[in-house]
Protein backbone atom coordinates (compact mmCIF):
# COMPACT_ATOMS: atom_id res chain seq x y z
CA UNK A 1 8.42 -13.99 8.67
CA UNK A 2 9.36 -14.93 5.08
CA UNK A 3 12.37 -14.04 4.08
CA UNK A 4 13.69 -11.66 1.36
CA UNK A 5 13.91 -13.06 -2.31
CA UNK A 6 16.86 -10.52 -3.91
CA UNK A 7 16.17 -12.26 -7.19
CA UNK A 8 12.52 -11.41 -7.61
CA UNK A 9 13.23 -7.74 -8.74
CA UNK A 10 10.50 -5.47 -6.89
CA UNK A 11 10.76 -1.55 -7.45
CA UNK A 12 8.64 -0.55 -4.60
CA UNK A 13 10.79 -1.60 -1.39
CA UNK A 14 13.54 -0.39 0.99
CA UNK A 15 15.92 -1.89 3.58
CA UNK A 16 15.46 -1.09 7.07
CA UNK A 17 17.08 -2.05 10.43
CA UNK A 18 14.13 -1.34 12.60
CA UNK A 19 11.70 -3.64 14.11
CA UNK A 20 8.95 -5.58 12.11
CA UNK A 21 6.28 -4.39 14.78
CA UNK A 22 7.70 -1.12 15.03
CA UNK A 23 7.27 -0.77 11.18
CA UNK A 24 4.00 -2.40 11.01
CA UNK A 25 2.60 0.19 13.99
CA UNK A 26 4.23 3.13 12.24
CA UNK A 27 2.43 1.98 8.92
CA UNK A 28 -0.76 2.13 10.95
CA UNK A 29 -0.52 4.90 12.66
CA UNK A 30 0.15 6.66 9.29
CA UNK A 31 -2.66 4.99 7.51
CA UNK A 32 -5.21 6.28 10.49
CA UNK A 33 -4.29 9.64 10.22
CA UNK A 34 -5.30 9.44 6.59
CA UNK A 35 -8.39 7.74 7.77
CA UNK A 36 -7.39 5.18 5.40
CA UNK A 37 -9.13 1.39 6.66
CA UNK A 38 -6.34 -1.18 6.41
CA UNK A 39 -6.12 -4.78 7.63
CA UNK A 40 -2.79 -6.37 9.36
CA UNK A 41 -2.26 -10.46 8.80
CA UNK A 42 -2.64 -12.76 11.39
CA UNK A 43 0.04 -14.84 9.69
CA UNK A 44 2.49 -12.84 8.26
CA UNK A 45 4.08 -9.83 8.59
CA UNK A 46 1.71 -7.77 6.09
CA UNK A 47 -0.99 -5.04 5.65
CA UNK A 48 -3.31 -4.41 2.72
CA UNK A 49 -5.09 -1.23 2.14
CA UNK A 50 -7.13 0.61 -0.42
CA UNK A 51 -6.10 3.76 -1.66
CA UNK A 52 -8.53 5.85 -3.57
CA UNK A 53 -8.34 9.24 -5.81
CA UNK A 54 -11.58 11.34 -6.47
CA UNK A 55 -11.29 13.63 -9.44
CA UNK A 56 -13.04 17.38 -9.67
CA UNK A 57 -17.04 16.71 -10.39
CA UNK A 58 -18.23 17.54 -13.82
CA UNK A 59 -21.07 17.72 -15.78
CA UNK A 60 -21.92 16.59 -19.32
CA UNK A 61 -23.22 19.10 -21.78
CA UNK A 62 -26.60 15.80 -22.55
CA UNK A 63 -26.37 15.09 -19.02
CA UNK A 64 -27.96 16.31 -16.02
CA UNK A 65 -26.34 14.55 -13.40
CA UNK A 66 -22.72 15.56 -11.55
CA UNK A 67 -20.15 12.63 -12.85
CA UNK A 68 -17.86 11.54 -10.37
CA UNK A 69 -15.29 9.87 -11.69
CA UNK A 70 -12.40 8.11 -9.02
CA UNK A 71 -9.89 5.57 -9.68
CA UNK A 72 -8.01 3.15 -6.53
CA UNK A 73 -5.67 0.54 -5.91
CA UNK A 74 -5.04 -2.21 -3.45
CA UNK A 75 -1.60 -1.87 -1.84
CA UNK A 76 0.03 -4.24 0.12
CA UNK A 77 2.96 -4.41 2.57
CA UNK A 78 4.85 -6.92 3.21
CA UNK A 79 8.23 -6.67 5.81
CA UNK A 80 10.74 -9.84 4.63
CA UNK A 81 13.90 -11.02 6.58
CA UNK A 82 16.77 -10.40 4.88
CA UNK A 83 19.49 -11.26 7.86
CA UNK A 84 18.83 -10.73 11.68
CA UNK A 85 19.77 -7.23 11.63
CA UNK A 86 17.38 -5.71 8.64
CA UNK A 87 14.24 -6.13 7.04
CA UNK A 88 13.21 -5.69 3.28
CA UNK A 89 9.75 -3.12 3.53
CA UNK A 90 8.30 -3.94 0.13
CA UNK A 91 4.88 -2.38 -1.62
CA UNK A 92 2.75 -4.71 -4.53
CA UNK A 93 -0.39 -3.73 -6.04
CA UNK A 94 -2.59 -6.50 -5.80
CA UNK A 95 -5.30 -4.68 -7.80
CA UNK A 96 -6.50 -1.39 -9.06
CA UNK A 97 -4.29 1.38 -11.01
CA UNK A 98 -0.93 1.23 -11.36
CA UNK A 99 -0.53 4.53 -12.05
CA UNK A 100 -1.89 5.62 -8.72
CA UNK A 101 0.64 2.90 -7.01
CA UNK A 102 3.34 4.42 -8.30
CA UNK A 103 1.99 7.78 -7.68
């Protein structure tokens, strides 16, 4: 497990005194619920996912067509060892809209 940097100042995290596999199971089970697809390290204590947002269809006055328009991110999750008794639970975009990250 890496451990926690407190000088690299993240927004997106939270301390925790529960189990890194615990955590990591809970994560999933919430992600499969939202039949969101996510995939868990094999060498680190991590998952990555892809969150995406559909807006309403329209269409265009020239146009035809519906327009879909969507926006998503890639969201990872890391769990960091601060001491032996907690954990550091901390979210990163690693691509996509930071607007939906934070959302």
């Amino acid at each position: 497990m890496k451990k926690y940097n407190p000088g690299v100042g993240k927004t997106c995290s939270f301390f925790s005194d529960f189990p890194p596999e615990e955590i990591l199971r809970e994560l999933a089970s919430l992600l499969d619920s939202k039949h969101l697809k996510y995939q868990i390290s094999n060498k680190s204590w991590n998952l990555k996912y892809v969150f995406e947002k559909k807006f309403q269809p329209f269409s265009l006055e020239n146009d035809d067509g519906i327009q879909e328009l969507k926006e998503q991110t890639t969201i990872q999750v890391d769990i960091l060892e601060v001491d032996h008794n907690a954990v550091c639970v901390e979210f990163s975009r690693l691509t996509g809209s930071s607007s939906l990250f934070y959302e």
